[in-house]
PDB file of N, CA and C in Angstrom:
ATOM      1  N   UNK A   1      -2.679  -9.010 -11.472  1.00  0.00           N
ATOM      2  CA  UNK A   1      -2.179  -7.659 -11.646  1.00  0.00           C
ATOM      3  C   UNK A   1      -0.767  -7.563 -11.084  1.00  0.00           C
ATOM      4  N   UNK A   2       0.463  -6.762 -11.663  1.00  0.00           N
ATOM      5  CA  UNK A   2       1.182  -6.587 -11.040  1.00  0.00           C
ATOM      6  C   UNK A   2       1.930  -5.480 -10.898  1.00  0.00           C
ATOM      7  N   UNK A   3       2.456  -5.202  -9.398  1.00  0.00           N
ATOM      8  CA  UNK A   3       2.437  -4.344  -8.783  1.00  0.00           C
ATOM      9  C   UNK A   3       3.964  -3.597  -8.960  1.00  0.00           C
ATOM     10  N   UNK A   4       4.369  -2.664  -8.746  1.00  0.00           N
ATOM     11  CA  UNK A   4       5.753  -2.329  -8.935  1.00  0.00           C
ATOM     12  C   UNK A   4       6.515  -2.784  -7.380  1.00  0.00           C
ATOM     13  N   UNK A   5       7.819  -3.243  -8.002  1.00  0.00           N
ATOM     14  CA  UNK A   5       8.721  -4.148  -6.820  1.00  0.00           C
ATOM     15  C   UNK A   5       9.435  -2.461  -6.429  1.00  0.00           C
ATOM     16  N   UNK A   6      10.140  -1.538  -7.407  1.00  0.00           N
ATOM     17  CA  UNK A   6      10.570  -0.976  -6.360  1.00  0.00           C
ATOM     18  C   UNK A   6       9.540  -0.283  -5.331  1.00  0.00           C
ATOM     19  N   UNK A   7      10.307   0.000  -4.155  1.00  0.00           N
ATOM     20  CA  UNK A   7       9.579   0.782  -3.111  1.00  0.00           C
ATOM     21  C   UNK A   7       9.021   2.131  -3.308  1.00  0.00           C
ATOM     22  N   UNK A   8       9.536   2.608  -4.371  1.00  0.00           N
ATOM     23  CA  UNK A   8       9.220   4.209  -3.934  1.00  0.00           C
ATOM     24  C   UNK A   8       7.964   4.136  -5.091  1.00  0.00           C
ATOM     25  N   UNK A   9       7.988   3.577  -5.809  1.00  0.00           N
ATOM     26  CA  UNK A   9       6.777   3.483  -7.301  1.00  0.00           C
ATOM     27  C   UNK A   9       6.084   2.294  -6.688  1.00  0.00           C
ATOM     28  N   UNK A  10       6.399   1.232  -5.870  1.00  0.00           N
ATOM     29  CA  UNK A  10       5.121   0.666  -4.482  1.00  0.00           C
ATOM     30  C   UNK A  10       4.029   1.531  -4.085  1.00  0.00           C
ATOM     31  N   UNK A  11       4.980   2.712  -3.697  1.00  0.00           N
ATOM     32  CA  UNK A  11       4.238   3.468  -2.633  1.00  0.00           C
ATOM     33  C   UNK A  11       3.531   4.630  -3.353  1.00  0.00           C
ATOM     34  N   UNK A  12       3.809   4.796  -4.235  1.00  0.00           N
ATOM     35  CA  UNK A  12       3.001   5.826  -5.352  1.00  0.00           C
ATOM     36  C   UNK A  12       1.929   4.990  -5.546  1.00  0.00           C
ATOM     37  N   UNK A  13       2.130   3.545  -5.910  1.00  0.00           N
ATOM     38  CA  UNK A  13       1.187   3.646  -6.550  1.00  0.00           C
ATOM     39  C   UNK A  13      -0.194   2.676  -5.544  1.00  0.00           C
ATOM     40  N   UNK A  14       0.623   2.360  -4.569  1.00  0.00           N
ATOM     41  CA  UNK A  14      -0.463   1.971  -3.177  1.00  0.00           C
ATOM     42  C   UNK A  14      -1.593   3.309  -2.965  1.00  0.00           C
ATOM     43  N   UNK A  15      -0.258   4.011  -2.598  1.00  0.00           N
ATOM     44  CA  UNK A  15      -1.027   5.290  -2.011  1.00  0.00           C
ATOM     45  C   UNK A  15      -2.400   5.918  -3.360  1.00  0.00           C
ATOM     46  N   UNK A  16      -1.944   5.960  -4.268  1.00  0.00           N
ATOM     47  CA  UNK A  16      -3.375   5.945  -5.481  1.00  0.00           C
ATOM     48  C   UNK A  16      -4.687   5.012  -5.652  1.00  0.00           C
ATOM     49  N   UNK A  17      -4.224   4.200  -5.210  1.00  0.00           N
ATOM     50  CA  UNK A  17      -5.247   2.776  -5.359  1.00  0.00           C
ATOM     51  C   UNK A  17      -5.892   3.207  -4.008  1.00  0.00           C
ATOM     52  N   UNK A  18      -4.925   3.479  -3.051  1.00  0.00           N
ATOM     53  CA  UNK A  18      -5.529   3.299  -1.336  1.00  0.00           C
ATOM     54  C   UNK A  18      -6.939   5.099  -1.693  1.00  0.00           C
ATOM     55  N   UNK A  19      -6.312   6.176  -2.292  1.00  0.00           N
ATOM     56  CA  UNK A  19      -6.743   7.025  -2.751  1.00  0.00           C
ATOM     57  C   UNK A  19      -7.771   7.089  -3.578  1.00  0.00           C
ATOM     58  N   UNK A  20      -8.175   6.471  -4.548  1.00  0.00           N
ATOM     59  CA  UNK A  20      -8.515   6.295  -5.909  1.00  0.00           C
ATOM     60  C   UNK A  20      -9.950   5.126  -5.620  1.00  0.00           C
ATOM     61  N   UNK A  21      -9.652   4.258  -4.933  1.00  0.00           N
ATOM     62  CA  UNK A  21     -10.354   3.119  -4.929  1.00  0.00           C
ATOM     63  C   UNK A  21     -10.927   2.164  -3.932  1.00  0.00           C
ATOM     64  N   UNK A  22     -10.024   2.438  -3.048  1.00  0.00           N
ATOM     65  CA  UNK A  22     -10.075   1.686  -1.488  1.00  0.00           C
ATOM     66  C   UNK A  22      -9.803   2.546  -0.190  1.00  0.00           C
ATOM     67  N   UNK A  23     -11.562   2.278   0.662  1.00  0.00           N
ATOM     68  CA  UNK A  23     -11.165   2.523   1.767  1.00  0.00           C
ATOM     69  C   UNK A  23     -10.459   2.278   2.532  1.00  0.00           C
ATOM     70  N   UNK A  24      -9.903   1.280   2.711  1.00  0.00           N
ATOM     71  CA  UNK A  24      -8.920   0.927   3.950  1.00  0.00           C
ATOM     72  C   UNK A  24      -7.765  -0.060   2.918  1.00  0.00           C
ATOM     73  N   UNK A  25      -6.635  -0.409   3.709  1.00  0.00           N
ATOM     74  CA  UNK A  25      -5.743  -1.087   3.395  1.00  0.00           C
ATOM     75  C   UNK A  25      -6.401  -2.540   3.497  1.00  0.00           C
ATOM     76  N   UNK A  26      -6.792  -3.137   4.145  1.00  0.00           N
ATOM     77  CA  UNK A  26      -7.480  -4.608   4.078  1.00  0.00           C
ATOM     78  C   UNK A  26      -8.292  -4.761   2.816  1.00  0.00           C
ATOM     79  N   UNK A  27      -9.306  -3.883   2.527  1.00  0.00           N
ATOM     80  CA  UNK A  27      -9.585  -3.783   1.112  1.00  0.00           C
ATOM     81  C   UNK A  27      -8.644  -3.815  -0.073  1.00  0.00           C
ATOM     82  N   UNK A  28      -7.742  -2.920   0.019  1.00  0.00           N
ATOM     83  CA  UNK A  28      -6.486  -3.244  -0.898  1.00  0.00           C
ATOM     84  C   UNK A  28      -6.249  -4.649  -1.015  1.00  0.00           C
ATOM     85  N   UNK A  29      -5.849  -4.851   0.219  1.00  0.00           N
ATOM     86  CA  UNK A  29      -4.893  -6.372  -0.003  1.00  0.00           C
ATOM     87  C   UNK A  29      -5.599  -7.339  -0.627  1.00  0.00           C
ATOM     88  N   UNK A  30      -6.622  -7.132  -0.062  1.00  0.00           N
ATOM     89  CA  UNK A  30      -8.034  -8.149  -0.153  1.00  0.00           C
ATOM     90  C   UNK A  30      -8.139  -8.129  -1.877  1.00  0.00           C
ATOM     91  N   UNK A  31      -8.530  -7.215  -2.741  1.00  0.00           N
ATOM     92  CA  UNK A  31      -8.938  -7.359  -4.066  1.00  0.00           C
ATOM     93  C   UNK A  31      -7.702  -7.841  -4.908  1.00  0.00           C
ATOM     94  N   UNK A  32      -6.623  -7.243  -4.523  1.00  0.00           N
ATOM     95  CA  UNK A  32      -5.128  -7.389  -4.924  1.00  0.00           C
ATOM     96  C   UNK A  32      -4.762  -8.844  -4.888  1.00  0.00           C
ATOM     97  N   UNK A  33      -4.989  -9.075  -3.660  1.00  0.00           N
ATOM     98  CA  UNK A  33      -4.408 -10.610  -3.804  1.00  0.00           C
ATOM     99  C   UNK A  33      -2.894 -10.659  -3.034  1.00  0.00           C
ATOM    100  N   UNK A  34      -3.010  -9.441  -2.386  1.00  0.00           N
ATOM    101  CA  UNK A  34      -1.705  -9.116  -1.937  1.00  0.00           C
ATOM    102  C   UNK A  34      -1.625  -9.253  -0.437  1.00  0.00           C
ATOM    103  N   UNK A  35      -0.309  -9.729   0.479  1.00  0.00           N
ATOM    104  CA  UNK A  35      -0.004  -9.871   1.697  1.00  0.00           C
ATOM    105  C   UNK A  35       0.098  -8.277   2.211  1.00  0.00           C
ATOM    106  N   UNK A  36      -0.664  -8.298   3.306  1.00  0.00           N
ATOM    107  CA  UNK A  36      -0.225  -6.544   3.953  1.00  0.00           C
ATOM    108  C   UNK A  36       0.985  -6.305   4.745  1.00  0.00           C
ATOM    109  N   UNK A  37       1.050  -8.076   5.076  1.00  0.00           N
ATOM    110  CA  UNK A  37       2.171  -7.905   6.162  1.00  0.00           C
ATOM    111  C   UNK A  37       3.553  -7.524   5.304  1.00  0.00           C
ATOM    112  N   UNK A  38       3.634  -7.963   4.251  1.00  0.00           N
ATOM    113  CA  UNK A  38       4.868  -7.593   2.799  1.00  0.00           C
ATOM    114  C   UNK A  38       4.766  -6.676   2.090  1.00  0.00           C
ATOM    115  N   UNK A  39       3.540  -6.166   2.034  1.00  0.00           N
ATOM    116  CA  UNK A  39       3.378  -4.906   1.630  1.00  0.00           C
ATOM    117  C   UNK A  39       3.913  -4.019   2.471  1.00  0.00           C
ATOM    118  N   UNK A  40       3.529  -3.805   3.762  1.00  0.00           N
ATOM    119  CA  UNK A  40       4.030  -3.059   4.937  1.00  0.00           C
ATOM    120  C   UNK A  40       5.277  -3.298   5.119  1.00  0.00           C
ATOM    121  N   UNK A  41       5.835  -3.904   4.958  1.00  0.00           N
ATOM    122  CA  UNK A  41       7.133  -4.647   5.324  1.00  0.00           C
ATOM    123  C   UNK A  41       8.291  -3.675   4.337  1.00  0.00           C
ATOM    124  N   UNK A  42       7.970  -4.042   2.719  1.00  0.00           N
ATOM    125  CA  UNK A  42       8.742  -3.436   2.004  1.00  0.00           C
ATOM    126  C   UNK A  42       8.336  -2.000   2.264  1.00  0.00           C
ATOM    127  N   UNK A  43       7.041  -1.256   2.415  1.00  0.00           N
ATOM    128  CA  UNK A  43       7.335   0.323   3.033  1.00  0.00           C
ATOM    129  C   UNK A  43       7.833   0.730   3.759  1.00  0.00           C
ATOM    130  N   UNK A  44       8.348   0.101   4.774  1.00  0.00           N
ATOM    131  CA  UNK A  44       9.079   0.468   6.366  1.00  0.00           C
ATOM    132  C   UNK A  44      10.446   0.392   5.766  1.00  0.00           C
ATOM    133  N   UNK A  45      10.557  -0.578   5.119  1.00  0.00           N
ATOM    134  CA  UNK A  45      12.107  -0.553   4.376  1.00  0.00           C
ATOM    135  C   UNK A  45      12.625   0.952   4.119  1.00  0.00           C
ATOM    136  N   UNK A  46      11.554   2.006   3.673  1.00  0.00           N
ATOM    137  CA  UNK A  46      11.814   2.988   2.946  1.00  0.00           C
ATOM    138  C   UNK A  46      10.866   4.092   3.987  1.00  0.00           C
ATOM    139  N   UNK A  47      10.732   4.002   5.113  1.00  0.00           N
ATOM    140  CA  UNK A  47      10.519   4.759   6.304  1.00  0.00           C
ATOM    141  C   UNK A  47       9.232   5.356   6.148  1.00  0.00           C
ATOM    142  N   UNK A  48       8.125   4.198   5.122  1.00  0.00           N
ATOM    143  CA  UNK A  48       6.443   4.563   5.120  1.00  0.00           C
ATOM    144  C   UNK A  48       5.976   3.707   6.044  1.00  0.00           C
ATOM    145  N   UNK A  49       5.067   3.762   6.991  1.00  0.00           N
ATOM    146  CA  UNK A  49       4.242   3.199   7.312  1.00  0.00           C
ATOM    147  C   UNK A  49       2.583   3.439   7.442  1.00  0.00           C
ATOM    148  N   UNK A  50       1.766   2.626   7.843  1.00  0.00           N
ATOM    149  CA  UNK A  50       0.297   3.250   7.058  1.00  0.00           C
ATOM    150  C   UNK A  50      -0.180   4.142   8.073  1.00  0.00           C
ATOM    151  N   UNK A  51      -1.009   5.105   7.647  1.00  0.00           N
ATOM    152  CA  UNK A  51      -1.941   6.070   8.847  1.00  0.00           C
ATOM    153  C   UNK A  51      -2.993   5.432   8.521  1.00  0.00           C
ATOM    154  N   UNK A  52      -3.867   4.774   9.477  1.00  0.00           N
ATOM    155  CA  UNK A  52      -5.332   4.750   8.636  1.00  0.00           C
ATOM    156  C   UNK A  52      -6.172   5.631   8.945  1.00  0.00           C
ATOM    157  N   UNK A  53      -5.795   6.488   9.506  1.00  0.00           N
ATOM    158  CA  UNK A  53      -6.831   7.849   9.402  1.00  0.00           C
ATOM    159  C   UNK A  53      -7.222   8.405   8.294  1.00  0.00           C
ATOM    160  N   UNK A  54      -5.461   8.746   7.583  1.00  0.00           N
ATOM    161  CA  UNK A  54      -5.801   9.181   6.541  1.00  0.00           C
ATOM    162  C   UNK A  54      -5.751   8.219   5.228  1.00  0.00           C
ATOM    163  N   UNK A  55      -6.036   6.712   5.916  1.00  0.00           N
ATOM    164  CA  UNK A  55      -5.566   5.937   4.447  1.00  0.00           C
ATOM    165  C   UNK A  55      -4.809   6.134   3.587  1.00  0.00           C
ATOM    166  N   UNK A  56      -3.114   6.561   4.063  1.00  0.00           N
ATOM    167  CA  UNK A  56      -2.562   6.422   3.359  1.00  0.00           C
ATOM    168  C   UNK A  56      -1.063   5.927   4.022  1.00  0.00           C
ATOM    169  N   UNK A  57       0.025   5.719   3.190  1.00  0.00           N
ATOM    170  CA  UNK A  57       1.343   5.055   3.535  1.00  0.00           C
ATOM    171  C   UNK A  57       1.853   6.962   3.536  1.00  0.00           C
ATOM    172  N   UNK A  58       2.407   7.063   4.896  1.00  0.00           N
ATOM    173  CA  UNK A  58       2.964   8.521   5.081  1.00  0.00           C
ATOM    174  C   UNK A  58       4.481   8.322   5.928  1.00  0.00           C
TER     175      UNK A  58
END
């Protein structure tokens, strides 16, 4: 599957999946196939980082 590179349509569309489909971010990464630490990485770029309270990139 692939994911959108820019950051701001990243984070739309994390935050939907994290919304939509997955409890936690480890689940994300986990089915995805995706690094959290680069995932997280490119959101901080753009001043998201995750809440897991509310499971989401805020």
């Amino acid at each position: 599957m692939n994911i959108p590179n820019d950051p701001v349509m990243l984070l739309s569309y994390i935050n939907t999946q994290l919304r939509d489909f997955y409890p936690t971010l480890n689940e994300l990464c986990s089915a995805l196939n995706l690094s959290k630490d680069e995932l997280c990485s490119k959101l901080s770029a753009i001043d998201y980082e995750y809440d897991e309270e509310a499971n989401q990139f805020v």
